[in-house]
Protein backbone atom coordinates (compact mmCIF):
# COMPACT_ATOMS: atom_id res chain seq x y z
CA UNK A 1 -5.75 24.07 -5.46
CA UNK A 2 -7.03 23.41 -9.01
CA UNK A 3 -8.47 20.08 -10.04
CA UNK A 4 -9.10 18.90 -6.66
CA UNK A 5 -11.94 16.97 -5.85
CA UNK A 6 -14.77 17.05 -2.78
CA UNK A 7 -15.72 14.49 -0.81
CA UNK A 8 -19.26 14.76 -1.72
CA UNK A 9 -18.37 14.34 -5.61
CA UNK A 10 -15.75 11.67 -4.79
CA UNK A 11 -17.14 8.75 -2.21
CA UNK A 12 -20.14 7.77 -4.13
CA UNK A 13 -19.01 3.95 -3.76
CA UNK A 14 -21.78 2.11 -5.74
CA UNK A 15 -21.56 4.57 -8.73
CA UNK A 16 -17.78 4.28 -9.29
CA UNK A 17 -17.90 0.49 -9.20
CA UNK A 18 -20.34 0.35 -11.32
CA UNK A 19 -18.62 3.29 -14.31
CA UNK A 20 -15.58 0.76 -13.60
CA UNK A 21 -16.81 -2.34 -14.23
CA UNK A 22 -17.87 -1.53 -17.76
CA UNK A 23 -14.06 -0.84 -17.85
CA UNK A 24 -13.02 -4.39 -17.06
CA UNK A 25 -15.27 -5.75 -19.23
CA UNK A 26 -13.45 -4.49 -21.88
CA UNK A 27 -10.44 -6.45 -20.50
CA UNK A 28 -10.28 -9.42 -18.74
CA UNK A 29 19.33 1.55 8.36
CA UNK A 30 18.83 -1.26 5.78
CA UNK A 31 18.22 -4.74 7.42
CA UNK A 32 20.68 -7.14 7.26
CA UNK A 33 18.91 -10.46 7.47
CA UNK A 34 15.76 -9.44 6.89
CA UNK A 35 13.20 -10.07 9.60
CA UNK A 36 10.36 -11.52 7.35
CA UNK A 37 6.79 -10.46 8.26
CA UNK A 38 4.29 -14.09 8.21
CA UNK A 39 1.27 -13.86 5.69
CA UNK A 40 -1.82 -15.32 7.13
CA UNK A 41 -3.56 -18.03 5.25
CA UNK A 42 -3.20 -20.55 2.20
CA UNK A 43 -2.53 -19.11 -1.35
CA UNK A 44 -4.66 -20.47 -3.87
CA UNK A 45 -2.65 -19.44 -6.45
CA UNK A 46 0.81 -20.74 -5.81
CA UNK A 47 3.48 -20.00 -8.26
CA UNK A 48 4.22 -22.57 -10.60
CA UNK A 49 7.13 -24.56 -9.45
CA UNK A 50 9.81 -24.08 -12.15
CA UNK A 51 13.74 -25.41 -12.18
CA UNK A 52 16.30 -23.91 -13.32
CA UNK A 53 15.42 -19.90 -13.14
CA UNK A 54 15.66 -17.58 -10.59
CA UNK A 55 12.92 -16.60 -8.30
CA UNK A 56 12.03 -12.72 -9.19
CA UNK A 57 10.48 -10.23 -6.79
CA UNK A 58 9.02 -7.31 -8.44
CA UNK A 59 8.92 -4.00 -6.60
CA UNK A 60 7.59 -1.34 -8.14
CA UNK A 61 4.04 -2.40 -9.44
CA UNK A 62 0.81 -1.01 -9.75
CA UNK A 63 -2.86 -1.14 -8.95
CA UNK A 64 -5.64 0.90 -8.70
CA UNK A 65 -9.21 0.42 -7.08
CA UNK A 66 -12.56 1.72 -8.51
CA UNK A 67 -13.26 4.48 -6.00
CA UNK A 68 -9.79 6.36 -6.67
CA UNK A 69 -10.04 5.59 -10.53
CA UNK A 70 -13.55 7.89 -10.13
CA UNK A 71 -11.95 10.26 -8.48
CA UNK A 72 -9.01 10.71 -10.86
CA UNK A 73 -11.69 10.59 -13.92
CA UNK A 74 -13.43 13.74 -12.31
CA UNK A 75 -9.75 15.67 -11.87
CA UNK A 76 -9.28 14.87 -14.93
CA UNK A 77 -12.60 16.24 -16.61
CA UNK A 78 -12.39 19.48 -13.86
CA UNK A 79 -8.83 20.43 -15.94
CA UNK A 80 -5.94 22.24 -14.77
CA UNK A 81 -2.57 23.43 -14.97
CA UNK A 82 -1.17 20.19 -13.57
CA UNK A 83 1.29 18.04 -16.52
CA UNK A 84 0.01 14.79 -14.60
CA UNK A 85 -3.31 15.47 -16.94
CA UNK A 86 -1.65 14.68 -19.83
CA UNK A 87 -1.24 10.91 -19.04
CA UNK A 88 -4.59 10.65 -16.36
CA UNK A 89 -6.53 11.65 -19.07
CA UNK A 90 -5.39 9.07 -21.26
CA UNK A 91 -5.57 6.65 -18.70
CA UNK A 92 -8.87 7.41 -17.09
CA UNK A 93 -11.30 9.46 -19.59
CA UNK A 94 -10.33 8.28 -22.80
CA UNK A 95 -13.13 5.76 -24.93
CA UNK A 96 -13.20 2.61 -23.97
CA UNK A 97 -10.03 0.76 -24.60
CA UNK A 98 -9.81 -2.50 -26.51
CA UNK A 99 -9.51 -5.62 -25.28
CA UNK A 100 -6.41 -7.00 -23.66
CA UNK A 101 -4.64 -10.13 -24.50
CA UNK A 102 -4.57 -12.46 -21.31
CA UNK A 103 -0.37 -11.99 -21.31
CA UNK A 104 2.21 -10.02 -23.00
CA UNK A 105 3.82 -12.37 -25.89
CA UNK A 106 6.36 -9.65 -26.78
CA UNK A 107 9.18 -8.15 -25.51
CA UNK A 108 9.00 -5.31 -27.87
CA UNK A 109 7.82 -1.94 -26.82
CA UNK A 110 4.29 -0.83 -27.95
CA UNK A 111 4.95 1.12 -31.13
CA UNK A 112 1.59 3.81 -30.43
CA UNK A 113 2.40 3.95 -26.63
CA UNK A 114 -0.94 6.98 -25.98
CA UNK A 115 -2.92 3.65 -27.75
CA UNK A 116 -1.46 1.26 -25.29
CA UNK A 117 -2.27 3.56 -22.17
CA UNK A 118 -5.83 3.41 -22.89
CA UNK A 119 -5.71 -0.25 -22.23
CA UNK A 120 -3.95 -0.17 -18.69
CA UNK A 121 -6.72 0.64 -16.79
CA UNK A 122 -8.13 -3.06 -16.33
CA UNK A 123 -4.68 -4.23 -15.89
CA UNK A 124 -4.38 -1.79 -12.90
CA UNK A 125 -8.27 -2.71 -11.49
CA UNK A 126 -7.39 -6.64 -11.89
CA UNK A 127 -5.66 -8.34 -9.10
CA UNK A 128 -6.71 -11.99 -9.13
CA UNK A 129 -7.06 -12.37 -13.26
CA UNK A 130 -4.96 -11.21 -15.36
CA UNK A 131 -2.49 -10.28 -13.51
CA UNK A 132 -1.61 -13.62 -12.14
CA UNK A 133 -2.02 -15.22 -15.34
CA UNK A 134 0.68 -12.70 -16.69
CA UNK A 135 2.68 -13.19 -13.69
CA UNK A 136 2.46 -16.92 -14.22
CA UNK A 137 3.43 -16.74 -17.72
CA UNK A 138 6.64 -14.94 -17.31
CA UNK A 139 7.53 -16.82 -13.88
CA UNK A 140 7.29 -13.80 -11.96
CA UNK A 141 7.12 -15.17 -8.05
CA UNK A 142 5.38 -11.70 -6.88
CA UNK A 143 4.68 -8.55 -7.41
CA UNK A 144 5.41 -6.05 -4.47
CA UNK A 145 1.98 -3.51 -5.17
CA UNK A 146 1.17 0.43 -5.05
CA UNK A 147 -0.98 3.01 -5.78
CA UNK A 148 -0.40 3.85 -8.99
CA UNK A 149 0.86 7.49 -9.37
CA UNK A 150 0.04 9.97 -8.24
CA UNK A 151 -1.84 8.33 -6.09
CA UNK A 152 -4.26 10.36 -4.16
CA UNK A 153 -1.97 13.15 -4.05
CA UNK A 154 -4.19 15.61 -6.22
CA UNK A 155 -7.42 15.21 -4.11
CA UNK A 156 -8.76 17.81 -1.89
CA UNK A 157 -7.38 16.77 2.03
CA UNK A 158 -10.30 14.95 3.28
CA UNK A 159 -11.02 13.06 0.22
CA UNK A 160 -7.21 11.79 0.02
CA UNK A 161 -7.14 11.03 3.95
CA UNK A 162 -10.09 8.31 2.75
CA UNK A 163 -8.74 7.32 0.03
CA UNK A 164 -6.09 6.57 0.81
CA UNK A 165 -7.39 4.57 4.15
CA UNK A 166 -9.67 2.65 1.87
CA UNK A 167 -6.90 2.00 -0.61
CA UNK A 168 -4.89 0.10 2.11
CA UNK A 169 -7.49 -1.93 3.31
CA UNK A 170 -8.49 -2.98 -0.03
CA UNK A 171 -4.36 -4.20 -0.68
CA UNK A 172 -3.96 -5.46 2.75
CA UNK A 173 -7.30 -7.91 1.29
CA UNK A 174 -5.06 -8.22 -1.87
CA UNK A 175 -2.28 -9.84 -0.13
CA UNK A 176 -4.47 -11.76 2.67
CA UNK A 177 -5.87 -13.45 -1.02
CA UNK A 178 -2.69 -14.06 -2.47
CA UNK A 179 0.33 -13.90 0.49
CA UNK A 180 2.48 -15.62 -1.63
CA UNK A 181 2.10 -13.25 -4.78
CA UNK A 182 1.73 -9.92 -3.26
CA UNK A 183 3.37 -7.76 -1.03
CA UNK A 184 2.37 -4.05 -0.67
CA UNK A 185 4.12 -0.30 -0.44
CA UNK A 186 0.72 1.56 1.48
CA UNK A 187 -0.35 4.96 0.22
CA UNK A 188 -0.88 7.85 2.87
CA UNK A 189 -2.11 11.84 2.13
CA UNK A 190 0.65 14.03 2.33
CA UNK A 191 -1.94 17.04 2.34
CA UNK A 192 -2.49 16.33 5.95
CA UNK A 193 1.25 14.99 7.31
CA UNK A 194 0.01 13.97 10.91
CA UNK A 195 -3.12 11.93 9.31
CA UNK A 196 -0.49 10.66 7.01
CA UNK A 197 1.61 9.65 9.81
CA UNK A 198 -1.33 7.80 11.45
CA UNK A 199 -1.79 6.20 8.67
CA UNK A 200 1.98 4.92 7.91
CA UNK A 201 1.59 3.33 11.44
CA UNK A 202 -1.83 1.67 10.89
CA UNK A 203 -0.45 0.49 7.74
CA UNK A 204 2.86 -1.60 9.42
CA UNK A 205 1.23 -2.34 13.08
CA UNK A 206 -1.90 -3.92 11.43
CA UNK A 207 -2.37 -4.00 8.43
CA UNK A 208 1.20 -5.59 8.38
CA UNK A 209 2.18 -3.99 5.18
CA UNK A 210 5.79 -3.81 3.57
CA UNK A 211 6.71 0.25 3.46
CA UNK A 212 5.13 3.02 2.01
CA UNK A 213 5.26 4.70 -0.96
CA UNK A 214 4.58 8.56 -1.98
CA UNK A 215 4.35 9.92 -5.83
CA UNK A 216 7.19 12.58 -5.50
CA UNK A 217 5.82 16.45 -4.87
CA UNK A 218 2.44 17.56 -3.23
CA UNK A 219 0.59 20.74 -3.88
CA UNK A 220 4.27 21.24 -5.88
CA UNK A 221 5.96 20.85 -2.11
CA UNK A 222 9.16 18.23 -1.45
CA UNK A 223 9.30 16.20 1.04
CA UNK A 224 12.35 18.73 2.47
CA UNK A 225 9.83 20.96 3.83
CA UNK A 226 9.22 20.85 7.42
CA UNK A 227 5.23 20.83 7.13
CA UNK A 228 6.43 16.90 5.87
CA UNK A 229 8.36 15.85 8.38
CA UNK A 230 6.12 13.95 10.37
CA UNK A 231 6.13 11.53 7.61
CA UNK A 232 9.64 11.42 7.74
CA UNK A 233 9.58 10.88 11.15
CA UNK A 234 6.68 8.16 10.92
CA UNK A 235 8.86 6.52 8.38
CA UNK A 236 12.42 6.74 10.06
CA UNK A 237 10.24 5.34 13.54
CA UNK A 238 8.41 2.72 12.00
CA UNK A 239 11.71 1.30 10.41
CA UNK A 240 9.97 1.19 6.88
CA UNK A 241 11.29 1.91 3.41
CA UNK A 242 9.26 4.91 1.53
CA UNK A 243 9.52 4.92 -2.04
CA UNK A 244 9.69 8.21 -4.03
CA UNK A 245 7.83 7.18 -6.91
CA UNK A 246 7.63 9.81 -10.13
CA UNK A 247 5.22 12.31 -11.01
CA UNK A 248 5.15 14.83 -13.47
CA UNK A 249 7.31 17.84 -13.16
CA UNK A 250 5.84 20.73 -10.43
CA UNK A 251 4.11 23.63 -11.40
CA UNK A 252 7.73 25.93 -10.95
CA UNK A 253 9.80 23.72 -13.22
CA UNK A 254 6.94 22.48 -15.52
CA UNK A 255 7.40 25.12 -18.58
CA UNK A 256 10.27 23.40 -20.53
CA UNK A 257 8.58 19.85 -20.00
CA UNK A 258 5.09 21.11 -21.27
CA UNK A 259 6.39 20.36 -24.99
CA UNK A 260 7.01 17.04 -27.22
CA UNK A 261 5.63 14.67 -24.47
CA UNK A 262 8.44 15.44 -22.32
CA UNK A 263 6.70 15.67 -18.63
CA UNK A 264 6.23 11.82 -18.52
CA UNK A 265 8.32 8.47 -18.57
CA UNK A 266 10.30 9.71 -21.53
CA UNK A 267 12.49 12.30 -19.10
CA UNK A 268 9.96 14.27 -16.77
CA UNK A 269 9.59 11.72 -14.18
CA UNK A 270 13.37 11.21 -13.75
CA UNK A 271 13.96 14.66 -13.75
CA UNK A 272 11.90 16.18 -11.52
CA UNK A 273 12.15 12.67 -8.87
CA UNK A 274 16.04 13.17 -9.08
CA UNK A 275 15.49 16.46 -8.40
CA UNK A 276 13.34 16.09 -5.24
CA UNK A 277 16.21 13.42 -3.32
CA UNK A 278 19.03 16.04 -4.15
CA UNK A 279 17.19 18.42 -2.19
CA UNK A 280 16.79 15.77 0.59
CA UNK A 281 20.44 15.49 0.35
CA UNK A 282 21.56 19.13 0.15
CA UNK A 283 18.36 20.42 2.54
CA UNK A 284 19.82 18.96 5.66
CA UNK A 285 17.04 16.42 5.92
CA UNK A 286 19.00 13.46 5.46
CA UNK A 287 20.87 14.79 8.74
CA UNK A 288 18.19 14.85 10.75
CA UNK A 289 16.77 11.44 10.11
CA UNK A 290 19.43 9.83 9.60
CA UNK A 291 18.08 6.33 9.79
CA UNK A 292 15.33 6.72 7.04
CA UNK A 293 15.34 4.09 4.22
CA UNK A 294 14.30 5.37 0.86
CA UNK A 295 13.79 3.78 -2.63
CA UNK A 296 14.24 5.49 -5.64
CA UNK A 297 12.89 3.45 -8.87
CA UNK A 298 14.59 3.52 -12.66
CA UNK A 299 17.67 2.70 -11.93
CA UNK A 300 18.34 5.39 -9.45
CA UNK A 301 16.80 8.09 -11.31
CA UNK A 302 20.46 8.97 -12.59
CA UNK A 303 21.62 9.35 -9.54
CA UNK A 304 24.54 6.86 -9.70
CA UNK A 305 25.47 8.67 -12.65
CA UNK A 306 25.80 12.38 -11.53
CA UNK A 307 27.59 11.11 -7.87
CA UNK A 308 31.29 12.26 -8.88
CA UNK A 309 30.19 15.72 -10.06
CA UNK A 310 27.19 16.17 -7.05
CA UNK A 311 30.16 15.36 -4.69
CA UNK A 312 32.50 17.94 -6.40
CA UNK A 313 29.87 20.68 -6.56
CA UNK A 314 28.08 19.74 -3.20
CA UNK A 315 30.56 18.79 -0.96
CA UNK A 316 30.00 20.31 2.49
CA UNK A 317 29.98 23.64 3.69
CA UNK A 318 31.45 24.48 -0.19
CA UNK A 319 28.77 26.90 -0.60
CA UNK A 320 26.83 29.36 1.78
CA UNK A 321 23.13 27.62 0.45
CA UNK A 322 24.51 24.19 1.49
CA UNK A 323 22.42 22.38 4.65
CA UNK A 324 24.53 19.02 3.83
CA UNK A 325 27.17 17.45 6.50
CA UNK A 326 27.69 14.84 4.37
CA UNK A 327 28.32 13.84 0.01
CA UNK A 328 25.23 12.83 -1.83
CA UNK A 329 27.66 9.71 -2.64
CA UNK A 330 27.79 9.50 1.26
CA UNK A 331 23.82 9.57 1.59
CA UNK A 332 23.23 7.59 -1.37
CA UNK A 333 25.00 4.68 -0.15
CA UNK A 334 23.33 4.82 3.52
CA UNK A 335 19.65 5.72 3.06
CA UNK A 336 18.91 5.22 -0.43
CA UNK A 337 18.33 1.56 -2.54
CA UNK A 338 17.64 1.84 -6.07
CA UNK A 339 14.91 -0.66 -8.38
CA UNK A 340 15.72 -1.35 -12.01
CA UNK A 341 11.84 -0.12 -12.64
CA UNK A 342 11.40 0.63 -16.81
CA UNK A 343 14.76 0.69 -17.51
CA UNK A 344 15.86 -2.22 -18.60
CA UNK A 345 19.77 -1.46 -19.64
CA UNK A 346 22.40 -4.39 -18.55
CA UNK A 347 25.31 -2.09 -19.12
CA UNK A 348 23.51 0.86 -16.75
CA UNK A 349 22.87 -1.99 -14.00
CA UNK A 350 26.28 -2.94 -13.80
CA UNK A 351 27.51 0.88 -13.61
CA UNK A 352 24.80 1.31 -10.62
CA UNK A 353 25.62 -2.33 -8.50
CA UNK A 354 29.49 -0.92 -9.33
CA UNK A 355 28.54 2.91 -7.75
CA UNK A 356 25.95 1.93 -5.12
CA UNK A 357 26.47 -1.55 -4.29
CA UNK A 358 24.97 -4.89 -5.22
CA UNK A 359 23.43 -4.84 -1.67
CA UNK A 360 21.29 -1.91 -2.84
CA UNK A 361 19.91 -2.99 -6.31
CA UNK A 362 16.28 -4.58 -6.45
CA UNK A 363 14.39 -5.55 -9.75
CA UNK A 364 11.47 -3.97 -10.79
CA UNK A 365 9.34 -4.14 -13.82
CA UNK A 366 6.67 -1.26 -13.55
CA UNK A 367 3.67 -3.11 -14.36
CA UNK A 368 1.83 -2.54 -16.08
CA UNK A 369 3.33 0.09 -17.91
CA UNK A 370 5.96 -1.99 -19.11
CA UNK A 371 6.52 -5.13 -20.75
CA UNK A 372 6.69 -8.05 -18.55
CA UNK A 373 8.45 -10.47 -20.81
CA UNK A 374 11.18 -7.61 -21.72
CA UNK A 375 11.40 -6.97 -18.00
CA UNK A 376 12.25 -10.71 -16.89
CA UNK A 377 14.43 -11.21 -20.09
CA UNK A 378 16.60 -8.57 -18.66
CA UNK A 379 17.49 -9.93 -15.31
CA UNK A 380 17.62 -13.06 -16.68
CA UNK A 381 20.03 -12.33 -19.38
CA UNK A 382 21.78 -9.68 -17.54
CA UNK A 383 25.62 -10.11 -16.66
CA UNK A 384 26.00 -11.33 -13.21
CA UNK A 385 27.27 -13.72 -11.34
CA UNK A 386 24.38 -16.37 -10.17
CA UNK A 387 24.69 -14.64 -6.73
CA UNK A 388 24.13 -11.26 -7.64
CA UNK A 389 21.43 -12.47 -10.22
CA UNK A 390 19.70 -13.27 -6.78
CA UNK A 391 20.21 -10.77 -4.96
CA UNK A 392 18.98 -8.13 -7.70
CA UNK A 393 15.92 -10.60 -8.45
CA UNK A 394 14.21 -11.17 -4.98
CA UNK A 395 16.63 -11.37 -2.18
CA UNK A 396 17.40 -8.04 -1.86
CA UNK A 397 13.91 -6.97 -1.76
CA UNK A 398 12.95 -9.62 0.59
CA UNK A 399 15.86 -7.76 2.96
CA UNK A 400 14.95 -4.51 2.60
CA UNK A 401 10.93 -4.70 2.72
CA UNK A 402 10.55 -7.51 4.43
CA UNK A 403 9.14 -9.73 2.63
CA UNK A 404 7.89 -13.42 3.13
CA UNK A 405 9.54 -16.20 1.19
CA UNK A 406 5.86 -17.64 1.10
């Protein structure tokens, strides 16, 4: 396909370090108790004991290392038809981004966002820096880390397979730094499912990591067709949740998001990841692994909201297309949880823990493409009772993926 990459042009090691360092100098069946995986050694960074506030768990956050920043930089440059360009160019071949202050001191959006994208790239390379110090600021306990989209889901097969590899090594490091701080959602190729599915099991067995996540389509493919289903399988086996993180709209559906900045955050993303679970639902895929947990970030991607009229329109056997033995409400509330990632909306939180179930609702704050401070002020301020508050804010995520108190 277009803009992929080789592995000859990609795994020069030395070189991308090296272009990325100039970079950050510029910067400094769901479980029900929750079997929690042990982190091996001492944090040197505990969080800062606080009284009085909730402990918050945030679980859809990024990272990036050098070698797959390269490799995204030469996509980028190659060109192509793919609306992911849009924001990896800004991201990863734009000129070289201002500073960054060590912490957000606003809860206010940026008001030139394309300006404030140029200066995520060290916040996504930094692990034990700024990130921390952020973290620290804004008592967040940990951040749950991934790959940040789309991962290395636009590399040529071989290339990703690495990547990818490499990329969980370097997290598993992350966490065995910081076990306290970080958890981690490992990254697998979905150009090659079985390698993928190798990998998925590497990636619990030893590396000991917390689920997996996958940016949406690949090579404009959903996850409902069958060349994927050893991933689904891997998944379902390993007892691990996968996360359907966005991406830009496929090539098939991309025309009407190509104008007014429309692929991305601003309604792309939740379009076209909505899209891809309702055809999990309606494919008949959700039938045959019935035990597979998945996630399913910004508020549900507005799922909760379309579940009376999806169950009206998609109710089984009620037309010939149909796979389905089951509602979407049905599947919704038995393999998917939702994360409160970038949006932010008390009254839209409430209408999901109402429709899916407070058991089901994790917080999120999509680091670092959104604001941290606005982020915790939210489930802070949010109406709930102080068990709920605690459930949405770390306990439910500890459940679900598994994660060590510390």
């Amino acid at each position: 396909m277009k803009g992929t990459t080789t592995p000859a042009e990609v795994i020069d090691r030395r070189n991308a370090v090296a272009r990325i360092s100039s970079v950050l100098a510029a910067g400094a069946t769901w479980p029900l108790l929750g079997a929690q995986q042990q982190r091996e050694g001492v944090d040197s960074r505990q969080s800062p004991p606080a009284r009085g506030r909730v402990r918050k768990v945030a679980t859809e956050e990024a990272f990036v290392i050098p070698e797959v920043a390269e490799a995204m930089r030469q996509v980028v440059r190659r060109g192509g038809p793919s609306l992911d360009l849009k924001l990896m160019s800004l991201i990863y071949d734009s000129p070289a981004a201002a500073p960054v202050t060590t912490t957000q001191s606003s809860a206010s959006p940026p008001t030139n966002r394309d300006a404030f994208v140029r200066t995520v790239l060290p916040r996504l390379l930094d692990i034990d820096q700024q990130r921390l110090a952020e973290m620290d600021a804004n008592g967040v306990d940990m951040h749950l880390l991934s790959l940040v989209s789309p991962g290395v889901q636009m590399f040529e097969r071989d290339t990703a397979v690495e990547l990818a590899r490499l990329s969980n090594d370097r997290l598993s490091e992350m966490i065995r730094r910081h076990p306290t701080r970080f958890a981690g959602l490992a990254c697998f190729a979905p150009q090659d499912p079985f390698a993928a599915a190798k990998e998925m099991e590497r990636s619990i067995k030893t590396l000991k990591l917390n689920g997996f996540l996958v940016n949406s389509h690949t090579t404009n493919l959903y996850l409902d067709d069958q060349r994927f289903w050893p991933i689904l399988e891997a998944a379902e086996a390993l007892d691990a949740p996968l996360y359907i993180h966005p991406r830009s709209p496929s090539d098939g559906m991309a025309a009407p998001f190509s104008d007014y900045r429309m692929e991305g955050p601003t309604w792309g993303y939740g379009m076209e990841t909505g899209t891809h679970a309702v055809r999990l639902m309606l494919s008949g895929v959700l039938d045959r692994f019935p035990r597979i947990r998945i996630v399913l970030g910004h508020m549900g991607e507005a799922l909760p909201f379309w579940l009376w009229r999806l169950d009206y329109m998609a109710s089984p056997a009620s037309r010939a297309a149909l796979r389905n033995k089951l509602k979407p409400s049905e599947y919704l509330q038995r393999n998917f949880a939702i994360t409160t990632s970038g949006l932010d909306d008390p009254l839209a939180l409430r209408f999901a823990i109402e429709k899916i179930g407070i058991d089901r609702v994790m917080w999120a704050i999509d680091y670092p493409f959104q604001n941290t401070p606005g982020s915790v002020a939210f489930i802070e301020s949010a109406t709930l009772s102080d068990s709920e508050r605690e459930q949405v804010a770390y306990s439910n995520a500890e459940r679900i993926f598994r994660i060590s108190h510390g």
